[in-house]
C-alpha atoms as a PDB file:
ATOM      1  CA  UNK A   1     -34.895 244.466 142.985  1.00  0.00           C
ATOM      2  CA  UNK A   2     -32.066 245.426 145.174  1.00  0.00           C
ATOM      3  CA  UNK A   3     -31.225 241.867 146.072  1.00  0.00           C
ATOM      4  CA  UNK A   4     -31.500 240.751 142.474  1.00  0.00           C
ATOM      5  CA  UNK A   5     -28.365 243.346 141.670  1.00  0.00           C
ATOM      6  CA  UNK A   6     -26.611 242.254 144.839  1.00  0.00           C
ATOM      7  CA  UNK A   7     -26.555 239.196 143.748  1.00  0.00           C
ATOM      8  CA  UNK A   8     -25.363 239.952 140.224  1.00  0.00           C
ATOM      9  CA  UNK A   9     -22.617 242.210 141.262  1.00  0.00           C
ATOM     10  CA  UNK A  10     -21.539 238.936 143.755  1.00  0.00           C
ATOM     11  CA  UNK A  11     -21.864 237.026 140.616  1.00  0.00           C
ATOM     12  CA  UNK A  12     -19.521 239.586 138.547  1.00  0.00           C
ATOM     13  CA  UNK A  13     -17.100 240.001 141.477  1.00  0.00           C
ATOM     14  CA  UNK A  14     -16.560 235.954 141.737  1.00  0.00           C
ATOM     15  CA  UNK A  15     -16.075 235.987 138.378  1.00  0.00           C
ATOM     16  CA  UNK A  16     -13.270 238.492 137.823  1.00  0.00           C
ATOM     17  CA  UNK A  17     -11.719 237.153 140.541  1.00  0.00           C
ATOM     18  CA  UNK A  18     -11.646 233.862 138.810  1.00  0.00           C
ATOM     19  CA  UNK A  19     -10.485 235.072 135.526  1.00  0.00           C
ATOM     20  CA  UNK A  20      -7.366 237.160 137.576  1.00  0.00           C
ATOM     21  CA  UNK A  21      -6.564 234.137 139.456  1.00  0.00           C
ATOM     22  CA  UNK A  22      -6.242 232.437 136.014  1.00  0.00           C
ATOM     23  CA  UNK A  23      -4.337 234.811 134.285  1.00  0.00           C
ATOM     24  CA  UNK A  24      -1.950 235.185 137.463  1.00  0.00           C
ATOM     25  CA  UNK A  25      -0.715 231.125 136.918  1.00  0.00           C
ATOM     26  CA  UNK A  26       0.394 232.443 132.894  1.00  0.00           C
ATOM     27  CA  UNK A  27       1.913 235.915 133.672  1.00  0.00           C
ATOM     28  CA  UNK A  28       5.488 234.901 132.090  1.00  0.00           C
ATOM     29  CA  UNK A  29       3.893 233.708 129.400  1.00  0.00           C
ATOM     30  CA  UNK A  30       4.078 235.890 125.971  1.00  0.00           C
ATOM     31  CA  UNK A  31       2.255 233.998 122.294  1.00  0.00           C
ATOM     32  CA  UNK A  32       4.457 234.775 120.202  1.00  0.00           C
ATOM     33  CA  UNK A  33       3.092 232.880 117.063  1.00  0.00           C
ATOM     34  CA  UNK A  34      -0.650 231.246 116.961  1.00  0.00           C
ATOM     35  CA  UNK A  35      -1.942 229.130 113.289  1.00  0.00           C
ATOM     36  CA  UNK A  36      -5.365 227.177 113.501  1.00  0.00           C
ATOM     37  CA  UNK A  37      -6.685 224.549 110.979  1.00  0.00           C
ATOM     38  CA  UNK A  38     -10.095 222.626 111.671  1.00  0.00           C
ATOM     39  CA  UNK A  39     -10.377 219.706 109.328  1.00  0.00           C
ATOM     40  CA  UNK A  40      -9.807 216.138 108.512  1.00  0.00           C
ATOM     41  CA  UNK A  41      -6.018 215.331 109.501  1.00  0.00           C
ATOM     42  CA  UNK A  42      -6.045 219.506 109.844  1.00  0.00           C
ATOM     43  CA  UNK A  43      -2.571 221.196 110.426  1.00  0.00           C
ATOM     44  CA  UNK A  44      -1.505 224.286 111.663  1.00  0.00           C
ATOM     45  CA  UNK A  45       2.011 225.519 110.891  1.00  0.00           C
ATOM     46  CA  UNK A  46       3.159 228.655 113.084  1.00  0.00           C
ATOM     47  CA  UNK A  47       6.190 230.567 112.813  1.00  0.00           C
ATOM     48  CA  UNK A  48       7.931 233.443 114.666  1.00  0.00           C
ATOM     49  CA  UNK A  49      11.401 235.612 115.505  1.00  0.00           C
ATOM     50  CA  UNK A  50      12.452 233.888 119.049  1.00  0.00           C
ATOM     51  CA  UNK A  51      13.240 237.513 120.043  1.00  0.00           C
ATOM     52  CA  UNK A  52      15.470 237.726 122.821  1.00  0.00           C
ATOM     53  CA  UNK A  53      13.578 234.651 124.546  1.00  0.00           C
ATOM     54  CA  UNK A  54      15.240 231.561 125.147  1.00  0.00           C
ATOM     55  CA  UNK A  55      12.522 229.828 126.817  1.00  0.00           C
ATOM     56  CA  UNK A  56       9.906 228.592 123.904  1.00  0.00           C
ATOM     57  CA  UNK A  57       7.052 225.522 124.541  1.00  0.00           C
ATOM     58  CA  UNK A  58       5.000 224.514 121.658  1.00  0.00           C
ATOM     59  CA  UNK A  59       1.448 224.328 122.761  1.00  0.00           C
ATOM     60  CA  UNK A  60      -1.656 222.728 120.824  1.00  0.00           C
ATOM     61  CA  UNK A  61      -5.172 222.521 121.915  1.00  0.00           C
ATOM     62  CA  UNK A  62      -7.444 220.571 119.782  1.00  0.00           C
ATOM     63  CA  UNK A  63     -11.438 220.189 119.680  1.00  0.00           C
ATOM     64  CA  UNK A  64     -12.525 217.154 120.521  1.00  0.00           C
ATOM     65  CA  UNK A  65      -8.813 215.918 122.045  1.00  0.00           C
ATOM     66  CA  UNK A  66      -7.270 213.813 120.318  1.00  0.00           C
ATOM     67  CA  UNK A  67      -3.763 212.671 119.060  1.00  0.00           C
ATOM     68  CA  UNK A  68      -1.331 214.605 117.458  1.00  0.00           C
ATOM     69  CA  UNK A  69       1.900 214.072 115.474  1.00  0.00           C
ATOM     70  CA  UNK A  70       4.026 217.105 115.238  1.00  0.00           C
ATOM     71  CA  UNK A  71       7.721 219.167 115.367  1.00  0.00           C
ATOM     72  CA  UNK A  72       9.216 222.116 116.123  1.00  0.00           C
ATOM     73  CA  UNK A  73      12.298 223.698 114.340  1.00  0.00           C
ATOM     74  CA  UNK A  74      14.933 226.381 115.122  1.00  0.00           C
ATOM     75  CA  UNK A  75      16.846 228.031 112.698  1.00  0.00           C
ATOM     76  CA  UNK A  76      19.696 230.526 113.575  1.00  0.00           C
ATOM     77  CA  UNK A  77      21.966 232.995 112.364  1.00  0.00           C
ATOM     78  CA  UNK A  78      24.607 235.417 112.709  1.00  0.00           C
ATOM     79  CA  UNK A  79      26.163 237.778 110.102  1.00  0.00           C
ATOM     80  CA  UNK A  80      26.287 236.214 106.843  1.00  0.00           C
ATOM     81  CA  UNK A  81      28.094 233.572 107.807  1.00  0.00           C
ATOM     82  CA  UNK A  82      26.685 231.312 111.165  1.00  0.00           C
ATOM     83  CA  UNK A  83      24.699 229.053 110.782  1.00  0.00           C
ATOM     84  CA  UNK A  84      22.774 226.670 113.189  1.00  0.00           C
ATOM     85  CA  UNK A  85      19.606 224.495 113.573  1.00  0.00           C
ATOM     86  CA  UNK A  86      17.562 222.459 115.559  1.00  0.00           C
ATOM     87  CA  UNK A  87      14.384 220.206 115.003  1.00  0.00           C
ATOM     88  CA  UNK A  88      12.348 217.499 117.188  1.00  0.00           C
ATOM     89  CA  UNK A  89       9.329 215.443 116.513  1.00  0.00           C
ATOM     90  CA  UNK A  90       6.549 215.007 119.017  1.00  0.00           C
ATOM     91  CA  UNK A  91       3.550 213.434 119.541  1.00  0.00           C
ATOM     92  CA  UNK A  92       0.999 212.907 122.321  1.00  0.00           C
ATOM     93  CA  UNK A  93      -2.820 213.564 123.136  1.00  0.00           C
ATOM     94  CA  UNK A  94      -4.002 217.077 123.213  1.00  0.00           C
ATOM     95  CA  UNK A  95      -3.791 219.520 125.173  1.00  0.00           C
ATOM     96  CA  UNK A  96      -0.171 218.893 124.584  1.00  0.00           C
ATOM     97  CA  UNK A  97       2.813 221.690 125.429  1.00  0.00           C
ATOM     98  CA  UNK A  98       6.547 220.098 123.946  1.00  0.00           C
ATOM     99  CA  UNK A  99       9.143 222.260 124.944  1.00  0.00           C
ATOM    100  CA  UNK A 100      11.885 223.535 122.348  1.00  0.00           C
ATOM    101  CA  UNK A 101      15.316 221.885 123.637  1.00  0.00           C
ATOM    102  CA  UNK A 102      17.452 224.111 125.700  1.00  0.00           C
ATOM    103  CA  UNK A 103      20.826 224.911 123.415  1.00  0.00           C
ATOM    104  CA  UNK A 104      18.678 225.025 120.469  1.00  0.00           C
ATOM    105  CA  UNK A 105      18.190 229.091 120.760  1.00  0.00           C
ATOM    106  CA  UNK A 106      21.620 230.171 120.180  1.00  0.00           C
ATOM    107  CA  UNK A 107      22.360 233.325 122.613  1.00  0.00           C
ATOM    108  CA  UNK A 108      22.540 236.565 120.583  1.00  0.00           C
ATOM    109  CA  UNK A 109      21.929 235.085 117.294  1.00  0.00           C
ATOM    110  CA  UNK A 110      18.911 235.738 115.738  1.00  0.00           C
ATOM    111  CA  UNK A 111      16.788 232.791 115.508  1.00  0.00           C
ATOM    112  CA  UNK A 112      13.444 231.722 113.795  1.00  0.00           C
ATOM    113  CA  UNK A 113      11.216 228.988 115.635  1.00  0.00           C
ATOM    114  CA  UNK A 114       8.319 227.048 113.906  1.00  0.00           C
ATOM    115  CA  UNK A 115       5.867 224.633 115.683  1.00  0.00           C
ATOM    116  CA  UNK A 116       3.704 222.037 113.148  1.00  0.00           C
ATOM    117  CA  UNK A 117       0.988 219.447 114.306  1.00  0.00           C
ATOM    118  CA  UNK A 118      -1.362 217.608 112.569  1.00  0.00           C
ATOM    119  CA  UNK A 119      -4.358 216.094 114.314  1.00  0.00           C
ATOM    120  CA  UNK A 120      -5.106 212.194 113.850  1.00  0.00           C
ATOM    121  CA  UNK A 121      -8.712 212.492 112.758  1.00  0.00           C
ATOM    122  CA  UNK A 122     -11.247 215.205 112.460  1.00  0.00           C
ATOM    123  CA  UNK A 123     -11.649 218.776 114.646  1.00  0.00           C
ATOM    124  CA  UNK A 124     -10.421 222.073 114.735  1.00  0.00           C
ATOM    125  CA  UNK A 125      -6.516 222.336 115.826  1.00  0.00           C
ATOM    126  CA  UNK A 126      -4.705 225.398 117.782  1.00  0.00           C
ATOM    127  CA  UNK A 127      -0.955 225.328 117.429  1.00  0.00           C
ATOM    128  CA  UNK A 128       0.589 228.400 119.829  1.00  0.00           C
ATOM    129  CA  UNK A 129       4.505 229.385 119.966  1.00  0.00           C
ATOM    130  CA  UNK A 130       5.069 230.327 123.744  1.00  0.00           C
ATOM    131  CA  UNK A 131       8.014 231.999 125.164  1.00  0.00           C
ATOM    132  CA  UNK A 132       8.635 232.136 128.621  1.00  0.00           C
ATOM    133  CA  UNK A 133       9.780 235.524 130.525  1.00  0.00           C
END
């Protein structure tokens, strides 16, 4: 008996070690948006406040892998009167992480960033808005 729970504590101890070893590559990263869609030709559409990050990937994850078409889009403003945008396609085979273009996240304007893809045939699709400490 005691070397049956010796050898499940060794199990639980390699195990959070794993897990902290995982999280430890991903520290700097923050989700700040997250849409799934499972489906024929699904599509997720996510959307968030950039904050005060100026680092953003879009990431997508899909089940089975497969290719995606997508885009991202950045819209900014200041006062009532500033204006500014920008927008990319992408496509690739998932997992897939595009990031947004540096200069599209105007400095101390509040922006909005959205992240779209659509999956080529059929599965369940995981679109995630990461910024980057």
């Amino acid at each position: 008996m005691v070397a049956k729970r010796m050898f499940v504590l060794g199990v639980c101890a390699v195990v959070v070690t794993c897990a902290t070893a995982s999280q430890a590559a991903r520290v700097g990263d923050i989700i700040i948006g997250r849409k799934s869609a499972s489906g024929n030709h699904a599509q997720a559409v996510p959307s968030a406040d950039a904050g005060r990050y100026r680092r953003i990937s879009v990431r997508v994850n899909a089940v089975p892998n497969q290719r995606v078409t997508g885009s991202w889009t950045v819209v900014c403003h200041v006062g009532g009167t500033g204006t500014s945008r920008g927008a990319e396609d992408f496509k690739g085979r998932t997992p897939l992480t595009v990031a947004v273009r540096p200069g599209a996240l105007d400095y101390g304007w509040v922006c909005t960033v959205v992240g779209a893809a659509t999956l080529a045939g059929r599965g369940r699709i995981t679109v995630e808005l990461v910024a980057h400490t």
